[in-house]
C-alpha atoms as a PDB file:
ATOM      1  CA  UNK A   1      95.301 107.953 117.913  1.00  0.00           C
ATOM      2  CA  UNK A   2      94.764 105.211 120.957  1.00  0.00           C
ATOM      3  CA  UNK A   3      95.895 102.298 121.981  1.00  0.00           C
ATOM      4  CA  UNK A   4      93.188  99.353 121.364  1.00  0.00           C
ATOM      5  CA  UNK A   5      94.711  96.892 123.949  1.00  0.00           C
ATOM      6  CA  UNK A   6      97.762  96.218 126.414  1.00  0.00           C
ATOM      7  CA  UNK A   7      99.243  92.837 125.598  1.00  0.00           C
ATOM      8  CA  UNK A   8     101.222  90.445 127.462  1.00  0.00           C
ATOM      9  CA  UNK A   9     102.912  87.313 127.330  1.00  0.00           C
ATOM     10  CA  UNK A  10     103.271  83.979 129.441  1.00  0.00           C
ATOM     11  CA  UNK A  11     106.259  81.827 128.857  1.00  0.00           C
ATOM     12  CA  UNK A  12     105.503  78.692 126.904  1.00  0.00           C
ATOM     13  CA  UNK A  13     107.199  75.660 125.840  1.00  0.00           C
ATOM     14  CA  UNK A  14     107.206  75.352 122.156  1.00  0.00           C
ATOM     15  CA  UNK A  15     109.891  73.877 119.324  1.00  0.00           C
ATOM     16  CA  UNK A  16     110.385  76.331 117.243  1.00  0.00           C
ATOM     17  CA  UNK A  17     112.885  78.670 118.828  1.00  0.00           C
ATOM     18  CA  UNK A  18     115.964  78.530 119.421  1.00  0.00           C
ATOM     19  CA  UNK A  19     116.243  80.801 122.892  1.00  0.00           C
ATOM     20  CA  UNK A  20     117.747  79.207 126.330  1.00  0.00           C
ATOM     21  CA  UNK A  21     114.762  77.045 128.031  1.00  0.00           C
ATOM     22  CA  UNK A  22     113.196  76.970 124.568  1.00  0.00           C
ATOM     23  CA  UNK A  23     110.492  78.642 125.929  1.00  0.00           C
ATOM     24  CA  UNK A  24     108.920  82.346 124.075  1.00  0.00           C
ATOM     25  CA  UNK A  25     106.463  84.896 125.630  1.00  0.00           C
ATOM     26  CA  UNK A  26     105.556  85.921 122.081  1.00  0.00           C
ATOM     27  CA  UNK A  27     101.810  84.736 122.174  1.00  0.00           C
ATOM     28  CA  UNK A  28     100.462  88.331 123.763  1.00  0.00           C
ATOM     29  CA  UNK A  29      96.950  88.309 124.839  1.00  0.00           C
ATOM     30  CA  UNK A  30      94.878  91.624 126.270  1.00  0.00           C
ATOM     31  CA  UNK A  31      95.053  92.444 129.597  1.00  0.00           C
ATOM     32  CA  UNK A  32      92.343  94.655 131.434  1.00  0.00           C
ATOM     33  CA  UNK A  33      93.077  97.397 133.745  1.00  0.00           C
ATOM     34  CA  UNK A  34      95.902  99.568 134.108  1.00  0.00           C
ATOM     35  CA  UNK A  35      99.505  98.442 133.606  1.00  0.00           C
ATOM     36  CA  UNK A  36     102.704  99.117 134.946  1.00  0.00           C
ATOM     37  CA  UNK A  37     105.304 100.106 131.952  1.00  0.00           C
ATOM     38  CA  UNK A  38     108.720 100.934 133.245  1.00  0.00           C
ATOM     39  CA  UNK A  39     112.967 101.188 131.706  1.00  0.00           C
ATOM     40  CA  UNK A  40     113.585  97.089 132.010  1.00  0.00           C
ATOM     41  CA  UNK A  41     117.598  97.769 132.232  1.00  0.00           C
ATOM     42  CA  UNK A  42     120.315  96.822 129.726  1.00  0.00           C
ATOM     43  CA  UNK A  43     119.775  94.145 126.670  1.00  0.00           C
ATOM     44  CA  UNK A  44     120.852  90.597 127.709  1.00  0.00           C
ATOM     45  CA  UNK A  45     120.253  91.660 131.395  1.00  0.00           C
ATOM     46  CA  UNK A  46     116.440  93.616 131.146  1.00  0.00           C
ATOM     47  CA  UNK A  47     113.199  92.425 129.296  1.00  0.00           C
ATOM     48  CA  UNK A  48     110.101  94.200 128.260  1.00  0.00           C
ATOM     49  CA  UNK A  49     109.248  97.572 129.839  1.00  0.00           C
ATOM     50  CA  UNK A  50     105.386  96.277 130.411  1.00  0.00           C
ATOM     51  CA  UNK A  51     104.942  94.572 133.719  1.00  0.00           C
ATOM     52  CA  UNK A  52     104.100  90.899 133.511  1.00  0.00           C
ATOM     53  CA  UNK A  53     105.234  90.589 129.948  1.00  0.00           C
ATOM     54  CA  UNK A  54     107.827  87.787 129.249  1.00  0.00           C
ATOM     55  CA  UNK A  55     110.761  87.956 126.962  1.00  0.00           C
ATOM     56  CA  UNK A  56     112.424  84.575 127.202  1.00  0.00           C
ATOM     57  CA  UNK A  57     115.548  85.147 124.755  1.00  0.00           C
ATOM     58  CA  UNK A  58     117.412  88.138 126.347  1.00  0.00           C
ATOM     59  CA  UNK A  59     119.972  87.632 123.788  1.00  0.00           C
ATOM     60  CA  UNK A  60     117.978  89.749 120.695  1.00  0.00           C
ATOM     61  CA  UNK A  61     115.281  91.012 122.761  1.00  0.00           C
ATOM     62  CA  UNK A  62     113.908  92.881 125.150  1.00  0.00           C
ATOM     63  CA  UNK A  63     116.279  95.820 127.111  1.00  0.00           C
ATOM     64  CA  UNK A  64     115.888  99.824 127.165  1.00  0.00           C
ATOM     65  CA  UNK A  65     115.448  99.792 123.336  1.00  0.00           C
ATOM     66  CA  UNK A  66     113.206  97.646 122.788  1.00  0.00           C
ATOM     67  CA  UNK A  67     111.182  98.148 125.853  1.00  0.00           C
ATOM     68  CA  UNK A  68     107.600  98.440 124.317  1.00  0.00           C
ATOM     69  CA  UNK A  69     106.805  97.017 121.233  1.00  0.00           C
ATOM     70  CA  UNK A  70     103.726  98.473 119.626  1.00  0.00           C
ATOM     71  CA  UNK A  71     101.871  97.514 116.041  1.00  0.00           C
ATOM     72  CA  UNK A  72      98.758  99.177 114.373  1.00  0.00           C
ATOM     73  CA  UNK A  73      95.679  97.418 113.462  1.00  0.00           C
ATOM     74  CA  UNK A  74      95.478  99.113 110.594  1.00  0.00           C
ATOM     75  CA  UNK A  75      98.894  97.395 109.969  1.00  0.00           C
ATOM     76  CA  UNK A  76      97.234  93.337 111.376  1.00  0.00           C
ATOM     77  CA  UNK A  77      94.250  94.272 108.927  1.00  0.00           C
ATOM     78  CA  UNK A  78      96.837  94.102 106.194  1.00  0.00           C
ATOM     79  CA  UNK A  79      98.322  90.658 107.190  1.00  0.00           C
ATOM     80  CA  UNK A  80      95.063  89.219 107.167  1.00  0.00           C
ATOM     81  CA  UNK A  81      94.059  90.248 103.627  1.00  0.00           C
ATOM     82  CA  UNK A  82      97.707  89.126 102.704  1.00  0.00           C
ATOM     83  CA  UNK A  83      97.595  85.406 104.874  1.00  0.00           C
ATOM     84  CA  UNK A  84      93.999  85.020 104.471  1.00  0.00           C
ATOM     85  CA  UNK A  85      93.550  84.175 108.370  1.00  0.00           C
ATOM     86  CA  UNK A  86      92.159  86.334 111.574  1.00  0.00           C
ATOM     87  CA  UNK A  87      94.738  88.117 113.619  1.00  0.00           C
ATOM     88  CA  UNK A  88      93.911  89.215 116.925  1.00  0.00           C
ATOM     89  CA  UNK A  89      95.393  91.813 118.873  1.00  0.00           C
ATOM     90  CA  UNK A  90      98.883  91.073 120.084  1.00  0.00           C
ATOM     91  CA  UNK A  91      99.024  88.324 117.074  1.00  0.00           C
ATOM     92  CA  UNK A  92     102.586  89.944 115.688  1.00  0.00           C
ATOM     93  CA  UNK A  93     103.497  89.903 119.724  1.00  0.00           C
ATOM     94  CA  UNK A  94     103.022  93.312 119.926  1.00  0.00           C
ATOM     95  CA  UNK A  95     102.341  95.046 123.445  1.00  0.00           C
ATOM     96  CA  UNK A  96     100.693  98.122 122.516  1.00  0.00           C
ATOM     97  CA  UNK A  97      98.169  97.647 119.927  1.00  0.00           C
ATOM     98  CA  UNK A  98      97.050 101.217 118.348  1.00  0.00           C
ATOM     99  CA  UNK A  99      94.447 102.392 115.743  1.00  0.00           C
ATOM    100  CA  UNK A 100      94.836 105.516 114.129  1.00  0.00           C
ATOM    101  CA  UNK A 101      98.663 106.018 114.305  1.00  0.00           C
ATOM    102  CA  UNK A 102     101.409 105.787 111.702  1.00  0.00           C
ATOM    103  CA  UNK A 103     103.913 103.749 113.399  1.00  0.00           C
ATOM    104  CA  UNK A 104     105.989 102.971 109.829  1.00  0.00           C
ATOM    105  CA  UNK A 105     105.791 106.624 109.518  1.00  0.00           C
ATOM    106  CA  UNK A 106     106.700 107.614 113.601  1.00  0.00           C
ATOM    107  CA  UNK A 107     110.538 109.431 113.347  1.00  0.00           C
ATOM    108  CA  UNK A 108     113.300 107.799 115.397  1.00  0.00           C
ATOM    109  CA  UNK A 109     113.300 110.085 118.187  1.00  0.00           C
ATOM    110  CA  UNK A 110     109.611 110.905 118.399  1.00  0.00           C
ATOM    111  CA  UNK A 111     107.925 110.798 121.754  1.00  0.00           C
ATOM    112  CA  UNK A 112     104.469 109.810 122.390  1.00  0.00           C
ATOM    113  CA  UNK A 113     102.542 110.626 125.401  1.00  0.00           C
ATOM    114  CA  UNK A 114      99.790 108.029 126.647  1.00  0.00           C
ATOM    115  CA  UNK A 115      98.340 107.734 129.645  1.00  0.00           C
ATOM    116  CA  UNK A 116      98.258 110.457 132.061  1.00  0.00           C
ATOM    117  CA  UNK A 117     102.060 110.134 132.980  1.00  0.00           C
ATOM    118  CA  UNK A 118     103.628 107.690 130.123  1.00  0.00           C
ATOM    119  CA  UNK A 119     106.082 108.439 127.550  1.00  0.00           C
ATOM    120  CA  UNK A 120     107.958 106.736 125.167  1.00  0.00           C
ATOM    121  CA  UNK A 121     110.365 107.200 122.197  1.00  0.00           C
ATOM    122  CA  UNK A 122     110.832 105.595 119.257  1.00  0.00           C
ATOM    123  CA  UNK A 123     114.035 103.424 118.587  1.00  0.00           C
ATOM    124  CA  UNK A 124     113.516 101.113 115.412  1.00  0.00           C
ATOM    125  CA  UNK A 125     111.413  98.588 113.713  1.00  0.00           C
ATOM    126  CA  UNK A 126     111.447  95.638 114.476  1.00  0.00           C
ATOM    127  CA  UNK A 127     113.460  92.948 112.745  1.00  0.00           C
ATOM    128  CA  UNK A 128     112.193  89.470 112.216  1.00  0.00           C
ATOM    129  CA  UNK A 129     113.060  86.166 113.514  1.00  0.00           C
ATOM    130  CA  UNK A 130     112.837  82.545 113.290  1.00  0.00           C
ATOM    131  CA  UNK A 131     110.506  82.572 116.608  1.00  0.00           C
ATOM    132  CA  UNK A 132     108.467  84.965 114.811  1.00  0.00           C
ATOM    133  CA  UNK A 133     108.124  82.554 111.792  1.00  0.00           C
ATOM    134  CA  UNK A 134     107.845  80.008 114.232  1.00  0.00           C
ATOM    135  CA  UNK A 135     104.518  81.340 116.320  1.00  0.00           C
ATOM    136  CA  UNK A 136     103.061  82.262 112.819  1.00  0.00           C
ATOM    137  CA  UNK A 137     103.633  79.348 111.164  1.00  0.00           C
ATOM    138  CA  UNK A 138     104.719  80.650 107.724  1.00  0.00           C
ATOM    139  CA  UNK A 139     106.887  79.797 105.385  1.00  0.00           C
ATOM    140  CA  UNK A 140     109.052  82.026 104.334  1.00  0.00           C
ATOM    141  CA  UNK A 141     107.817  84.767 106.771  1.00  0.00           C
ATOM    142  CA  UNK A 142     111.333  86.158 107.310  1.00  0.00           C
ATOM    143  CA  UNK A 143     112.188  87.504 103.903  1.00  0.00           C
ATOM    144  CA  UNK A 144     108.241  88.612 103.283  1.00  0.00           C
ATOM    145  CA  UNK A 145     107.928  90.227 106.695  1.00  0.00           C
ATOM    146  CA  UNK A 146     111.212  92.200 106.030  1.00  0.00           C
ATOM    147  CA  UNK A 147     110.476  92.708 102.056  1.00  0.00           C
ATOM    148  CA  UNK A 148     106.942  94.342 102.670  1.00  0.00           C
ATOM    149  CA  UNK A 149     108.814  96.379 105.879  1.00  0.00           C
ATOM    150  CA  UNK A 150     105.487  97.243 107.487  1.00  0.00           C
ATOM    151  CA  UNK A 151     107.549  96.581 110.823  1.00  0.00           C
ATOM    152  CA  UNK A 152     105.870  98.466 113.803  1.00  0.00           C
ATOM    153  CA  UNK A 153     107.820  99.836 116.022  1.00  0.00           C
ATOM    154  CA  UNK A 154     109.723 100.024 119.296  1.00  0.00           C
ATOM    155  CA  UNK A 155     109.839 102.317 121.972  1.00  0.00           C
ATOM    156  CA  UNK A 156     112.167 103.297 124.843  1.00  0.00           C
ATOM    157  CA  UNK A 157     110.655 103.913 128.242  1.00  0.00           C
ATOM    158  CA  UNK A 158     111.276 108.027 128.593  1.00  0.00           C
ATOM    159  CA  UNK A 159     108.500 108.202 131.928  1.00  0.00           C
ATOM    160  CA  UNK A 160     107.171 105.059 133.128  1.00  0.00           C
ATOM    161  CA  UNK A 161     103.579 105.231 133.961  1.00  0.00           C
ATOM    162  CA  UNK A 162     100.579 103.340 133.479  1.00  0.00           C
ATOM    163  CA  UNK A 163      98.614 102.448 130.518  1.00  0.00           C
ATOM    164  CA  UNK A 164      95.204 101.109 129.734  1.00  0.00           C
ATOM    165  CA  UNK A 165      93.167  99.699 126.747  1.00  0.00           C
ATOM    166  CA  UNK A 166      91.571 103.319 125.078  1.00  0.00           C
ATOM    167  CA  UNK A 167      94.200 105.394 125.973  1.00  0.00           C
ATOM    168  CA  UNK A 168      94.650 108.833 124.198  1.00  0.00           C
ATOM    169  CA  UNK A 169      98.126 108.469 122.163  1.00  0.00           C
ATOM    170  CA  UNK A 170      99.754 112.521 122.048  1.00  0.00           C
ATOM    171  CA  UNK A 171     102.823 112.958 120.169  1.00  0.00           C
ATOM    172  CA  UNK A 172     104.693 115.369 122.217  1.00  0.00           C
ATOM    173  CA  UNK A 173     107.807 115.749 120.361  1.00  0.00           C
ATOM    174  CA  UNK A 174     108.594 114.975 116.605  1.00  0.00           C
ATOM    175  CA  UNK A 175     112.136 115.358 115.457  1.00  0.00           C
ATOM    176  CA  UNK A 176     113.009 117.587 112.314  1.00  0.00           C
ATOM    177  CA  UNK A 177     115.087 114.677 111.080  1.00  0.00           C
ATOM    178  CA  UNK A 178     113.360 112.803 107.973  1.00  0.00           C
ATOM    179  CA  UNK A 179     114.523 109.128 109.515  1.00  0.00           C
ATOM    180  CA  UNK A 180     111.040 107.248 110.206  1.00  0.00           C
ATOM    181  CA  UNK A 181     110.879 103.706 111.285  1.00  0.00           C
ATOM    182  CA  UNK A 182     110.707 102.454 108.022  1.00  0.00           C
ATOM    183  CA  UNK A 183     113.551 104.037 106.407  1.00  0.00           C
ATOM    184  CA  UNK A 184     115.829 102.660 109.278  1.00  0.00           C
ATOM    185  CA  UNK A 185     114.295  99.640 109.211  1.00  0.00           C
ATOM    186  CA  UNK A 186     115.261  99.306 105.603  1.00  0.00           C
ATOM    187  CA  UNK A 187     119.029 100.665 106.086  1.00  0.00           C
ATOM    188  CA  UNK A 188     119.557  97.986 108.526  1.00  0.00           C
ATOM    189  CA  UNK A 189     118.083  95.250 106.064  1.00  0.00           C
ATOM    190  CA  UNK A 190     117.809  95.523 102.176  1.00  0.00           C
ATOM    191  CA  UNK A 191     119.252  99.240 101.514  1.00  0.00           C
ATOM    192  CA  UNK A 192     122.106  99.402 103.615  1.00  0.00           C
ATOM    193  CA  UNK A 193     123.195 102.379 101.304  1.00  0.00           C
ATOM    194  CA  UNK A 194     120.061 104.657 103.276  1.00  0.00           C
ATOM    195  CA  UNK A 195     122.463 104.048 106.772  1.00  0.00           C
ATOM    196  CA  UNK A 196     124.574 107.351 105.831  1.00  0.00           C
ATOM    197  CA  UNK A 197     121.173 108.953 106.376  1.00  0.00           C
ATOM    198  CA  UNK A 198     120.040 107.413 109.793  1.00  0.00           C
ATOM    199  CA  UNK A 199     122.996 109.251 111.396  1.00  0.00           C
ATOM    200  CA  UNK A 200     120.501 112.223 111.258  1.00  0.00           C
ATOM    201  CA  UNK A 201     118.836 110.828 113.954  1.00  0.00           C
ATOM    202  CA  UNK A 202     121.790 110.316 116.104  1.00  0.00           C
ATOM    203  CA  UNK A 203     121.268 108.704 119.496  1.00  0.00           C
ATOM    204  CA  UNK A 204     117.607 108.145 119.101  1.00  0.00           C
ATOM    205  CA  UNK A 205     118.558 105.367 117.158  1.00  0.00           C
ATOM    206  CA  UNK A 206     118.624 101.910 118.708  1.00  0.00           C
ATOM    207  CA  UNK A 207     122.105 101.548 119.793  1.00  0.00           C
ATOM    208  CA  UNK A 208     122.577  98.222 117.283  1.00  0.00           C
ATOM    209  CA  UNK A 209     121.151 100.410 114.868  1.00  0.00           C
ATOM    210  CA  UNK A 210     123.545 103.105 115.489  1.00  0.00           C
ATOM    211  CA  UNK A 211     126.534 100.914 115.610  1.00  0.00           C
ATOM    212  CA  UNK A 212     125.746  99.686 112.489  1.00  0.00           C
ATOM    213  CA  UNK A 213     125.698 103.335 110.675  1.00  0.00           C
ATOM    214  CA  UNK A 214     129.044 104.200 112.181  1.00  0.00           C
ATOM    215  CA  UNK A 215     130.659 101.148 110.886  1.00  0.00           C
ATOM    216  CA  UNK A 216     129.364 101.697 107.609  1.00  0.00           C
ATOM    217  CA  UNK A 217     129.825 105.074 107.288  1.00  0.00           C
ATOM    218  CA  UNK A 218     133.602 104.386 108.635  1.00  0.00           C
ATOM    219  CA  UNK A 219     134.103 102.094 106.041  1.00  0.00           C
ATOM    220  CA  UNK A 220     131.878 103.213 102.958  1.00  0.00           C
ATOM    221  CA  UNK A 221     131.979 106.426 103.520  1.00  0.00           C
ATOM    222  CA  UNK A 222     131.471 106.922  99.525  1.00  0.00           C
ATOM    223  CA  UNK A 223     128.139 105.516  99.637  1.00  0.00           C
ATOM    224  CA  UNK A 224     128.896 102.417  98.351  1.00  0.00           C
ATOM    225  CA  UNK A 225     126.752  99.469  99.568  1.00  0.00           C
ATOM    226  CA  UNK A 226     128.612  97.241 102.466  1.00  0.00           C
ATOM    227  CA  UNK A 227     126.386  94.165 101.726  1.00  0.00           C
ATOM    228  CA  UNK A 228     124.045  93.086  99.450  1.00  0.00           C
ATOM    229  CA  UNK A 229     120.042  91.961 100.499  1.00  0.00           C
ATOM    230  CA  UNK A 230     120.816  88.199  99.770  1.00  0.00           C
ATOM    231  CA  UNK A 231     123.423  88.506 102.616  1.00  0.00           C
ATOM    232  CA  UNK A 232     121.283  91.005 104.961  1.00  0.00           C
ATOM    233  CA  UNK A 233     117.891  88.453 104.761  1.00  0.00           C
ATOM    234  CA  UNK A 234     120.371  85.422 105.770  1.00  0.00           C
ATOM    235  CA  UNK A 235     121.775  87.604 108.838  1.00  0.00           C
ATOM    236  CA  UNK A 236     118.041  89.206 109.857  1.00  0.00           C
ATOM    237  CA  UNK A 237     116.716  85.336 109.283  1.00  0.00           C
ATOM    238  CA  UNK A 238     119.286  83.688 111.740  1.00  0.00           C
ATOM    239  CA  UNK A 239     118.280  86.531 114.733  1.00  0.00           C
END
């Protein structure tokens, strides 16, 4: 497993979002040379962990966990088969992107090592949003993006270090839990009865993420579903 390329984004005007200065730093390009990746802080207050990367909506993204965002190739290959169009790396907005790695597979929890002194730990997939939509330019891309769940993930900053395109990607610790990405990605959106089971990874999880299991738990503690995916894919779309 390595990392193909270190991406980064520039804030830039455009009309299809929503965030304050209606400006988004989700156009990622490659960077050469080594890069800084370092704990930004708190949501609404930090933004990415990846020095010179912009997050221009502090309201859903960027902070501690959702420092790094990373996203296979494998994974863009995929998309381009299923869009029928070219995606470069960093073309989901992705900072980190990898060949040879599972990331739909990676356990909440599990730490990667890359880079001599680098590591991270995985938090959650990531959920889609109109911006996202927006910079792609597909209709529709909420509810496909979230029905196929081929999500990528995110990463807290354990170390900071630097990174560089070719990196070596170690895991270094893999939870005996059975929550991956993927399955907590899909408690969160269109099987909200899996959240009972995310609990196993405790505070691993993405804080939201883990919010959202005790509440459910608290109040279906049966089982029983707490929403169904018509009302999820509205709330996920208007993120």
């Amino acid at each position: 497993m390595k990392v193909l390329t270190v991406n980064v984004g520039r804030p830039r005007a455009v009309g299809y979002t929503d965030a304050p200065g209606g400006a988004t730093g989700m156009d990622k390009r490659p960077v050469d040379g080594p890069v800084a990746v370092r704990d930004p802080g708190l949501k609404g207050v930090g933004g990415s962990g990846v020095v010179g990367d912009a997050v221009c909506d502090l309201r859903h993204h960027g902070g501690s966990d959702q420092a790094v965002y990373a996203y296979a190739r494998e994974d863009l290959d995929f998309w381009e088969r299923e869009l029928g169009r070219p995606l470069a790396n960093g073309g989901f907005g992705e900072n980190l992107t990898t060949s040879g790695a599972d990331l739909n597979g990676t356990k909440i929890g599990e730490r990667w090592r890359i880079g001599p002194d680098l590591v991270l730990e995985a938090t959650s997939g990531r959920i889609p949003c109109r911006t996202f939509a927006g910079f792609l330019g597909e209709k529709g891309w909420v509810r496909r993006f979230t029905r196929q769940g081929v999500t990528g993930a995110y990463f807290r900053v354990v170390v900071p270090g630097e990174i560089r395109a070719g990196d070596a990607i170690e895991i270094v610790h893999r939870p005996d839990h059975d929550v991956t990405v993927a399955l907590a990605f899909r408690a969160v959106t269109t099987e909200r009865e899996l959240l009972p089971r995310v609990l196993a990874a405790g505070e691993a999880l993405h804080a939201e993420g883990l919010r959202i299991a005790r509440e459910y738990v608290a109040k279906y503690g049966d089982g029983r579903a707490g929403a169904d995916t018509a009302d999820v894919l509205q709330a996920v779309s208007d993120t």
